[in-house]
N, C-alpha and C. Protein backbone atom coordinates (compact mmCIF):
# COMPACT_ATOMS: atom_id res chain seq x y z
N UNK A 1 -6.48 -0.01 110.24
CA UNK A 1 -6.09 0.52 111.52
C UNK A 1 -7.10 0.09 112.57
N UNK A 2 -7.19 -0.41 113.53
CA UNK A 2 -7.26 -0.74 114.78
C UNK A 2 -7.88 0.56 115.47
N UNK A 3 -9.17 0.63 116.00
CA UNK A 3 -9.59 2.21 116.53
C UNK A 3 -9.20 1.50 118.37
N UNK A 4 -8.80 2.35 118.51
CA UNK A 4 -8.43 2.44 120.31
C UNK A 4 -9.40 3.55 121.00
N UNK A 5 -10.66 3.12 122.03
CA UNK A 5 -10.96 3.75 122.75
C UNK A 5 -11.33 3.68 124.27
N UNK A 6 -10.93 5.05 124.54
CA UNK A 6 -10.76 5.22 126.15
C UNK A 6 -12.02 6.51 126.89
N UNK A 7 -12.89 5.77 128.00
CA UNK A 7 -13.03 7.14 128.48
C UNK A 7 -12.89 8.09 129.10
N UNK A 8 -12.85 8.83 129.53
CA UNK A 8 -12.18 10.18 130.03
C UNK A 8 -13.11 10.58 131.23
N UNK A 9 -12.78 11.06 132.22
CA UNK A 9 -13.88 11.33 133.24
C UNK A 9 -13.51 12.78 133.07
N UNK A 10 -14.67 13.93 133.21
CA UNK A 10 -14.40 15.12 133.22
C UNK A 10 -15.32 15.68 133.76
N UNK A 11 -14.72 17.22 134.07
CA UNK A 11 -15.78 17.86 134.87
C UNK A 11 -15.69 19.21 134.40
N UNK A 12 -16.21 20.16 134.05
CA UNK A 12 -16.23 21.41 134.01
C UNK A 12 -16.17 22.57 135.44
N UNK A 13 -16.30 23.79 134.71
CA UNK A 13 -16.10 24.92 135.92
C UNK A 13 -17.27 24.71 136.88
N UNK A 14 -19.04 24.18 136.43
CA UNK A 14 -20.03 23.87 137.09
C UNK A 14 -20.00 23.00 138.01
N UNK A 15 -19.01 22.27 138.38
CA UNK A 15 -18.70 21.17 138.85
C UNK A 15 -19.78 19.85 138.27
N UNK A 16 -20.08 20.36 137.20
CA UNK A 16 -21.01 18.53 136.21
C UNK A 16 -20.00 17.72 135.94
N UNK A 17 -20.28 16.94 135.79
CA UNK A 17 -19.44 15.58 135.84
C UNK A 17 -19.57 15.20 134.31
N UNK A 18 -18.77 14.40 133.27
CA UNK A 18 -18.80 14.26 132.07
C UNK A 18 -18.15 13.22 131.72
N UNK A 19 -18.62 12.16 130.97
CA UNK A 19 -17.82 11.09 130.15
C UNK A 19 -17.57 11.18 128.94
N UNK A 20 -16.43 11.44 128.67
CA UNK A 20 -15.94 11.98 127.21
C UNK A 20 -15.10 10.29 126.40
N UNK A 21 -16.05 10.23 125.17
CA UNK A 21 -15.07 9.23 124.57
C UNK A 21 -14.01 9.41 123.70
N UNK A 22 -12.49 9.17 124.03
CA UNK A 22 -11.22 9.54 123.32
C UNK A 22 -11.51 8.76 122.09
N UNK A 23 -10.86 8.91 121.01
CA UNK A 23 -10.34 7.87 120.37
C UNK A 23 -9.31 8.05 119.37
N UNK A 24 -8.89 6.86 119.18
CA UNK A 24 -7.41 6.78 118.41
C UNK A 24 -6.82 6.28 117.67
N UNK A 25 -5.76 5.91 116.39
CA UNK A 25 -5.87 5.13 115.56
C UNK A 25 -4.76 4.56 116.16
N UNK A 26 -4.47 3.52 115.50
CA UNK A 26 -2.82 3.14 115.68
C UNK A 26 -2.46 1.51 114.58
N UNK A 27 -1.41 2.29 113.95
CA UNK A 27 -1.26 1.05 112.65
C UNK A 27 -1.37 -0.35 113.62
N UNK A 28 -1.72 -1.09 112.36
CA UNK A 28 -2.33 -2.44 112.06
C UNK A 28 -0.90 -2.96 111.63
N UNK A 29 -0.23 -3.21 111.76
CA UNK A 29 1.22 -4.06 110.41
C UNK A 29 0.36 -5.31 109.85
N UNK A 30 -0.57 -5.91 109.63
CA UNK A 30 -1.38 -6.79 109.16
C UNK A 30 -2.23 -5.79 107.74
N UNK A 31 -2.80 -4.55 108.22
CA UNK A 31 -3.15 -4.31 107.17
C UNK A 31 -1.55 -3.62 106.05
N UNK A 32 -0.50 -3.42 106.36
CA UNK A 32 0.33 -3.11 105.42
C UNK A 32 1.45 -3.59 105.11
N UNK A 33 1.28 -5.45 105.54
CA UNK A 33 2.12 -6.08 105.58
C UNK A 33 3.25 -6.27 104.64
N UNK A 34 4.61 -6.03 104.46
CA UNK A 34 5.43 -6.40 103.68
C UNK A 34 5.10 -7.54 103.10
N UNK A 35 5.67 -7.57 101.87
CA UNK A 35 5.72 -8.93 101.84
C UNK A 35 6.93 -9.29 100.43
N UNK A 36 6.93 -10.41 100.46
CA UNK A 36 8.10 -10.69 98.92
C UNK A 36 7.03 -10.57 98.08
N UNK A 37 8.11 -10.36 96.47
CA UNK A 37 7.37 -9.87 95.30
C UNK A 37 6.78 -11.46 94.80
N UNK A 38 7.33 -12.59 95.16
CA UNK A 38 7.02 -13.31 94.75
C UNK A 38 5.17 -13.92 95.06
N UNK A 39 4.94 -12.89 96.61
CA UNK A 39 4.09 -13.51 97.21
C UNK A 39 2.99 -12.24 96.73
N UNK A 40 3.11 -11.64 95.48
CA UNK A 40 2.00 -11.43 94.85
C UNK A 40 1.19 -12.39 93.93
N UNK A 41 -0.17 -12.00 93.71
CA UNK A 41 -0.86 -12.82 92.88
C UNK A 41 0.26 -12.91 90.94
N UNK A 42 0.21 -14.09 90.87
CA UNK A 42 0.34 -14.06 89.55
C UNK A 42 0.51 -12.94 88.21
N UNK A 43 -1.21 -12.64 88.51
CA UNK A 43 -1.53 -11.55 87.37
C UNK A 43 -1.14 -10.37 87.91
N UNK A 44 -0.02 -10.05 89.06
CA UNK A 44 0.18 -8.66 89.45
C UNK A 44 1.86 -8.91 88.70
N UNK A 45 2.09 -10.20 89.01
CA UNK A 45 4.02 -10.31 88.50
C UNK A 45 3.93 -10.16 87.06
N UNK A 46 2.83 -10.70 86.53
CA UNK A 46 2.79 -10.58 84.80
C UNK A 46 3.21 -9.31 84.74
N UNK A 47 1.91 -8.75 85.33
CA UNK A 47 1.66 -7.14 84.83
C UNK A 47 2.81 -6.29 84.73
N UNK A 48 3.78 -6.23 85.97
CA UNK A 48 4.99 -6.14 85.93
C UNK A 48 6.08 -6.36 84.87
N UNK A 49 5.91 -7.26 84.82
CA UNK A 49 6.66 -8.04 84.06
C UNK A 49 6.49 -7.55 82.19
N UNK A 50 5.57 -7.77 81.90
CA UNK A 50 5.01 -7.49 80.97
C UNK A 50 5.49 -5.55 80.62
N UNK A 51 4.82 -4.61 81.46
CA UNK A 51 5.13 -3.36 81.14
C UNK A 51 5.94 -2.65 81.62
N UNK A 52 6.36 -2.98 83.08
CA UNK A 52 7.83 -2.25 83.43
C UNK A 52 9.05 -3.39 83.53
N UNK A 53 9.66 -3.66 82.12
CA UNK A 53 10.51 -4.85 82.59
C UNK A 53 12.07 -4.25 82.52
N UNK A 54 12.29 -2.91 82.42
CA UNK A 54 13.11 -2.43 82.83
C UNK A 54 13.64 -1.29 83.94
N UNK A 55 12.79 -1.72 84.71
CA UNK A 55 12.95 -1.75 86.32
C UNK A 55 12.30 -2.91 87.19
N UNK A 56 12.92 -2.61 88.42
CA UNK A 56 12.23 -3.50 89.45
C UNK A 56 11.83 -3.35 91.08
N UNK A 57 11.31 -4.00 91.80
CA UNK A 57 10.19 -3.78 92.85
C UNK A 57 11.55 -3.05 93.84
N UNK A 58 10.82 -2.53 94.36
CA UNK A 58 11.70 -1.73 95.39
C UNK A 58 10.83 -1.92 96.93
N UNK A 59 9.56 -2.38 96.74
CA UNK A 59 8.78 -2.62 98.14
C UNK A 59 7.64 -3.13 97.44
N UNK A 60 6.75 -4.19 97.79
CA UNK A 60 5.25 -4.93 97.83
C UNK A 60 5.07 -5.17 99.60
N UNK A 61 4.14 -5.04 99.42
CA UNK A 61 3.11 -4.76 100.78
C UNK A 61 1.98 -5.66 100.49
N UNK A 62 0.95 -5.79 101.33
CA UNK A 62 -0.06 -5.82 101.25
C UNK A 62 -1.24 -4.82 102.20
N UNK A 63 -2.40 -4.53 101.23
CA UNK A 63 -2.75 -2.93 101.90
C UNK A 63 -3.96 -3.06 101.81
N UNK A 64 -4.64 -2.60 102.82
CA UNK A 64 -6.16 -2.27 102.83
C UNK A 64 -6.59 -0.79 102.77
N UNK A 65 -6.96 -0.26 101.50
CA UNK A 65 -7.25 0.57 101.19
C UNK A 65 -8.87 0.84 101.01
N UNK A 66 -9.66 1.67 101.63
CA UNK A 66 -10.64 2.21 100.90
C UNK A 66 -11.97 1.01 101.43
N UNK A 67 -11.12 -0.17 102.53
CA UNK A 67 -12.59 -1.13 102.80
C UNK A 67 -12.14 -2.23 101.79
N UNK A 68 -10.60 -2.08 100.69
CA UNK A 68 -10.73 -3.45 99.98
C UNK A 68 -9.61 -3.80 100.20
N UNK A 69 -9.18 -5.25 100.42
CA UNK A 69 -7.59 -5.23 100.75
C UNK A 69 -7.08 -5.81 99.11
N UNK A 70 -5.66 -5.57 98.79
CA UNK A 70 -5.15 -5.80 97.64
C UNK A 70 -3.46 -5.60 97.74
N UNK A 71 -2.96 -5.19 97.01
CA UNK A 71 -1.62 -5.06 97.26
C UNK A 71 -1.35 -3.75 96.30
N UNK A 72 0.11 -3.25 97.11
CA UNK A 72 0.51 -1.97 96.54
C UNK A 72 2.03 -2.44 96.25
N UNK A 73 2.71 -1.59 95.43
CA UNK A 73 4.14 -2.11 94.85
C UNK A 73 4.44 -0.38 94.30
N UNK A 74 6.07 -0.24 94.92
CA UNK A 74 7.00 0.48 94.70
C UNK A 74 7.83 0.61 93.54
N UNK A 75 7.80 0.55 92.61
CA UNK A 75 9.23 -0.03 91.36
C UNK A 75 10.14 1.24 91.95
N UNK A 76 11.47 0.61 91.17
CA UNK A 76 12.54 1.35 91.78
C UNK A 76 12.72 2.62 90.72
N UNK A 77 11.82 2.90 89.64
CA UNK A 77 11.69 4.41 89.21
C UNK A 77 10.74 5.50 90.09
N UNK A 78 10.47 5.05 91.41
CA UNK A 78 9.44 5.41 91.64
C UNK A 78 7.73 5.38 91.64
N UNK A 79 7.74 4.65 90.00
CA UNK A 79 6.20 4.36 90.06
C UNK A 79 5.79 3.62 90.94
N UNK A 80 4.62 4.16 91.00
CA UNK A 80 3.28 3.32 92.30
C UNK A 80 2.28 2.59 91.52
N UNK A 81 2.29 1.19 91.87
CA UNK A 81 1.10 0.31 91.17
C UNK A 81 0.41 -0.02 92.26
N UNK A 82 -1.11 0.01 92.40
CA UNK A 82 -2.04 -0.66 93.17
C UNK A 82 -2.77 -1.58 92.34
N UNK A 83 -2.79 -3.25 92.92
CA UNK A 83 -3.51 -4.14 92.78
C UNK A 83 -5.14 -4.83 93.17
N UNK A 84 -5.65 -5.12 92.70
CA UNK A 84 -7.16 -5.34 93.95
C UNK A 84 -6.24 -6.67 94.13
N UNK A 85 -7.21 -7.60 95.08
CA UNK A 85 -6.96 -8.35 95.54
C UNK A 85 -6.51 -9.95 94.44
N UNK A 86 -7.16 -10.05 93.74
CA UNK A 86 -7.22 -10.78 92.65
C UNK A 86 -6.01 -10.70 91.36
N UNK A 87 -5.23 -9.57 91.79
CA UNK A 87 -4.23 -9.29 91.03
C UNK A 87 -3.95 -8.34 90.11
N UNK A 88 -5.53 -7.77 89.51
CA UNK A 88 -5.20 -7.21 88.34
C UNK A 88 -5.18 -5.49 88.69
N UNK A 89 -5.01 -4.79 87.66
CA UNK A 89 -4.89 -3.28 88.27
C UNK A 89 -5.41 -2.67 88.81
N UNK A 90 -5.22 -1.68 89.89
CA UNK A 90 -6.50 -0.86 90.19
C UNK A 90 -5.71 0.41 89.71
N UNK A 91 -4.76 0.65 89.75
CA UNK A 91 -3.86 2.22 89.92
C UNK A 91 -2.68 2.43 89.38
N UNK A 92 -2.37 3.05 88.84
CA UNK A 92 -0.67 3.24 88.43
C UNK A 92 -0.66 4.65 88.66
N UNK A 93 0.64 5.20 88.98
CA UNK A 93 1.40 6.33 89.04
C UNK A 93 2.77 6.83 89.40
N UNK A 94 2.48 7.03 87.86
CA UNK A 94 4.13 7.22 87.30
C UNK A 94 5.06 8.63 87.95
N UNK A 95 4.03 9.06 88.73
CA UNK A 95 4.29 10.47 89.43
C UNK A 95 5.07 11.33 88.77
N UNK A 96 4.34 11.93 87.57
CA UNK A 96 4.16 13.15 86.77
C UNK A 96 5.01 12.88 85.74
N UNK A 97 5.74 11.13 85.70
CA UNK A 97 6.46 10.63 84.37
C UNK A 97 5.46 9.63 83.52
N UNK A 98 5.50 9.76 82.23
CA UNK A 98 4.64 8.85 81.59
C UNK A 98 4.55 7.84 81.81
N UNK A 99 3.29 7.31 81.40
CA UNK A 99 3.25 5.28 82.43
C UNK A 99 3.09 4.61 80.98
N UNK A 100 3.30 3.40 80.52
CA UNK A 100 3.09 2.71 79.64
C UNK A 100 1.56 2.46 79.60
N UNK A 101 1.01 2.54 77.86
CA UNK A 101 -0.62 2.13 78.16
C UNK A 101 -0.63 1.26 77.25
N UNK A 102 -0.24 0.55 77.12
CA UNK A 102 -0.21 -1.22 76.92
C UNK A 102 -1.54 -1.53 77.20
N UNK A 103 -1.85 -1.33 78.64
CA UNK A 103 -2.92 -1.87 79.55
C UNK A 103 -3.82 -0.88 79.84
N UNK A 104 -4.15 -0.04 78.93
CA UNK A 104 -5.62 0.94 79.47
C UNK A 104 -6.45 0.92 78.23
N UNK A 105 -7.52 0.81 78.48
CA UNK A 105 -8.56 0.75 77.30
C UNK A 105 -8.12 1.56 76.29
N UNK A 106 -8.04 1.06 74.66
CA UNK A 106 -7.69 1.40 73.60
C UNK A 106 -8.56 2.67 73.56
N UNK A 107 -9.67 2.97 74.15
CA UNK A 107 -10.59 4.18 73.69
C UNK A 107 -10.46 5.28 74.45
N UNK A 108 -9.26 4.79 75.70
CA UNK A 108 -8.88 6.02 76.76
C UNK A 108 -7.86 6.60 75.78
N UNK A 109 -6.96 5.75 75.43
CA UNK A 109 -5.71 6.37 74.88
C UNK A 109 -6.20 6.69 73.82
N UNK A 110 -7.15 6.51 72.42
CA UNK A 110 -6.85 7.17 71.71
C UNK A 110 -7.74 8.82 71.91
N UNK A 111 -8.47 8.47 72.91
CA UNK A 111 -9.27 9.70 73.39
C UNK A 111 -8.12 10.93 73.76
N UNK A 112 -7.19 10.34 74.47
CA UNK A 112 -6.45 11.19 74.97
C UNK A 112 -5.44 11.98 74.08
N UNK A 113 -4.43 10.82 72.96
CA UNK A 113 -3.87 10.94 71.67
C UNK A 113 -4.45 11.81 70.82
N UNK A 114 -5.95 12.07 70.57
CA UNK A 114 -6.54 12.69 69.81
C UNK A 114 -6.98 14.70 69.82
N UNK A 115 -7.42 14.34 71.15
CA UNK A 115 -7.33 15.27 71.61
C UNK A 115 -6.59 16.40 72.67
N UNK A 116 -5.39 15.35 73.12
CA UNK A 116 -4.51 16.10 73.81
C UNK A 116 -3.13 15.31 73.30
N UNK A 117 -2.64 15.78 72.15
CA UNK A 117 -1.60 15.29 71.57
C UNK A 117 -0.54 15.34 72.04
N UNK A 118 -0.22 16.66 72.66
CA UNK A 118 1.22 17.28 73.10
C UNK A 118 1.27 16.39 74.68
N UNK A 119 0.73 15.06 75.38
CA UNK A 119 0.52 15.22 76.56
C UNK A 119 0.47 13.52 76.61
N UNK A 120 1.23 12.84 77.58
CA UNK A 120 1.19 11.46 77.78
C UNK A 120 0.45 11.07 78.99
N UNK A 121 -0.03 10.28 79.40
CA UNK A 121 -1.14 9.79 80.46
C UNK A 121 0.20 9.36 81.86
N UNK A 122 -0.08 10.25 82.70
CA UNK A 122 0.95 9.95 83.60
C UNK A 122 0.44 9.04 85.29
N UNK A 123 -0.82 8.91 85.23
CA UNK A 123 -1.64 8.37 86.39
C UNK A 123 -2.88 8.03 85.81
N UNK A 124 -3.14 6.30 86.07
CA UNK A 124 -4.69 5.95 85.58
C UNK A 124 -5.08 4.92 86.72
N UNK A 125 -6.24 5.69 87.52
CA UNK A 125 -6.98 4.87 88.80
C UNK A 125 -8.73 4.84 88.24
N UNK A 126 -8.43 3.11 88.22
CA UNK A 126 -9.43 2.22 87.97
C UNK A 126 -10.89 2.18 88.97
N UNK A 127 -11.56 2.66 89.53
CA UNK A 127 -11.96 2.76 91.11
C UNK A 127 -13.33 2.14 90.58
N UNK A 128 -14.06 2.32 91.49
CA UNK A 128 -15.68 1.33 91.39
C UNK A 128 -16.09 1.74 89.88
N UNK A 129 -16.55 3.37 89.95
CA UNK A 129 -17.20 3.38 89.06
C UNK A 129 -17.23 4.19 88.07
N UNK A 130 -15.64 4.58 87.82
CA UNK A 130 -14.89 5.20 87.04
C UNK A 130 -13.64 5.36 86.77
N UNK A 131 -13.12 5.71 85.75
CA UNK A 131 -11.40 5.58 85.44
C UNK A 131 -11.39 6.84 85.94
N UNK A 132 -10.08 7.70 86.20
CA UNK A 132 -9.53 8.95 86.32
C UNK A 132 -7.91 8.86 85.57
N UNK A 133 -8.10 9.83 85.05
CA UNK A 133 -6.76 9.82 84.14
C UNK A 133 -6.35 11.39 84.27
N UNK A 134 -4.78 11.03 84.78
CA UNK A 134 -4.15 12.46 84.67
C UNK A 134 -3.18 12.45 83.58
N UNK A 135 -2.47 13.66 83.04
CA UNK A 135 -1.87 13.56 81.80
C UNK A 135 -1.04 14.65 82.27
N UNK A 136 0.10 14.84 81.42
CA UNK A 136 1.45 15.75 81.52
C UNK A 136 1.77 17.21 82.02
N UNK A 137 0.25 17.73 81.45
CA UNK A 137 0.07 18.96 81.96
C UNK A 137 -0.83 19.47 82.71
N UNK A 138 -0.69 18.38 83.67
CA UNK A 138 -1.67 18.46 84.93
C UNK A 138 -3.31 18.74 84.60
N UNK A 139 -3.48 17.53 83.56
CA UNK A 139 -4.80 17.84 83.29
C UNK A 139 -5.67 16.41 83.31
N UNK A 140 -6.97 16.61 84.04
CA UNK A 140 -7.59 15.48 84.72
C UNK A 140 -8.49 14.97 83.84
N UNK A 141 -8.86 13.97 83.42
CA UNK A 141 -9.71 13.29 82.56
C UNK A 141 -10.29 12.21 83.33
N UNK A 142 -11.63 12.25 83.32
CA UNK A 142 -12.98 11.23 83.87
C UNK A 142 -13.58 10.10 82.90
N UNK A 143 -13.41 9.09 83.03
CA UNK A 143 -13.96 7.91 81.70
C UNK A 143 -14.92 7.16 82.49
N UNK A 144 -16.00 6.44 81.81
CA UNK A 144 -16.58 5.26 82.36
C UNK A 144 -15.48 4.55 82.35
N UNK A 145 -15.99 3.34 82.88
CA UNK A 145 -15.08 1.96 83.13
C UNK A 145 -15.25 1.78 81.39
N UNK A 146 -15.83 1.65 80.19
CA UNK A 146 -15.71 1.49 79.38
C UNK A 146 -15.62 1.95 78.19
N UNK A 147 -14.69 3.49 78.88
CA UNK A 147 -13.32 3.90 78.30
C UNK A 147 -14.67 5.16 77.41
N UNK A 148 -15.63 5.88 77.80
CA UNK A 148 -16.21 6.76 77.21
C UNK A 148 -15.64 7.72 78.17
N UNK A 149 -15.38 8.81 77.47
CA UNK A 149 -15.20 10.38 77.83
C UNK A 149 -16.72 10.68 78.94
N UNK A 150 -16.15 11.55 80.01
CA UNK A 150 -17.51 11.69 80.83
C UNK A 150 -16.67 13.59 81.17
N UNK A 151 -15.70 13.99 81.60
CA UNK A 151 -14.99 15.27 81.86
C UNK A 151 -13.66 15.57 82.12
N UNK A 152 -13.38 16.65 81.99
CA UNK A 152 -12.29 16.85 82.04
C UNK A 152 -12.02 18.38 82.49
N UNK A 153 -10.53 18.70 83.17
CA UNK A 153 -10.49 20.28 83.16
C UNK A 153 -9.24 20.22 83.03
């Protein structure tokens, strides 16, 4: 987003005089640009391809999230996938329906399998410097990036 600012001349009941700085956001269409599915990276169509191949894109964008730009994708069940820039995952969410874990560290899932049996992993965000994993019954799980247990509630 684009910051817009203006200043304001003001004065109070003292008659002091005051320069007040407004400011304002206003979308960018550059940072959330549509775009075709084709005009994702490679390793984002695999990924696709590979674990939801029975559905398909309903919207790809491209998005600057968080200071990193990458791409975001709609499938037409609803799930939300975020990409970094390079293609590969940052995010899935299956929004409170199970996501395929094909693709999450073998030591998340069996962490999760083991100890929360009755419960499928329904959201897993990859972020700097930790996984977050939500599961069926609204219950939050914290991993290193290399898939060790760190908390949960």
């Amino acid at each position: 987003m684009e910051l817009k600012e203006k200043l304001k001349y003001i004065h109070n009941e003292n008659n002091k005089h005051y320069y007040c700085l407004i400011a304002f956001y206003r979308n960018d269409s550059k940072l959330t640009e549509k775009i075709e599915v084709s005009d994702l990276p490679p390793a984002s169509i695999n990924f696709i391809r590979e674990y939801f191949p029975n559905t398909t894109v309903e919207k790809a964008k491209k998005d600057a999230e968080h200071g990193e730009k990458g791409f975001e994708v709609i499938l037409s069940d609803g799930t939300e996938l975020e990409f970094w820039k390079d293609g590969k995952y940052r995010e899935v969410d299956g929004k409170k329906k199970p996501i395929p874990t094909g693709f999450i560290d073998r030591k998340i899932v069996d962490y999760v399998t083991k100890n929360y049996p009755n419960n499928k992993i329904t959201h897993i965000d990859y972020g700097h410097k930790d996984v977050d994993v939500d599961l069926t019954d609204k219950i939050d799980l914290e991993f290193t990036k290399e898939g060790t247990f760190i908390k949960g509630d």
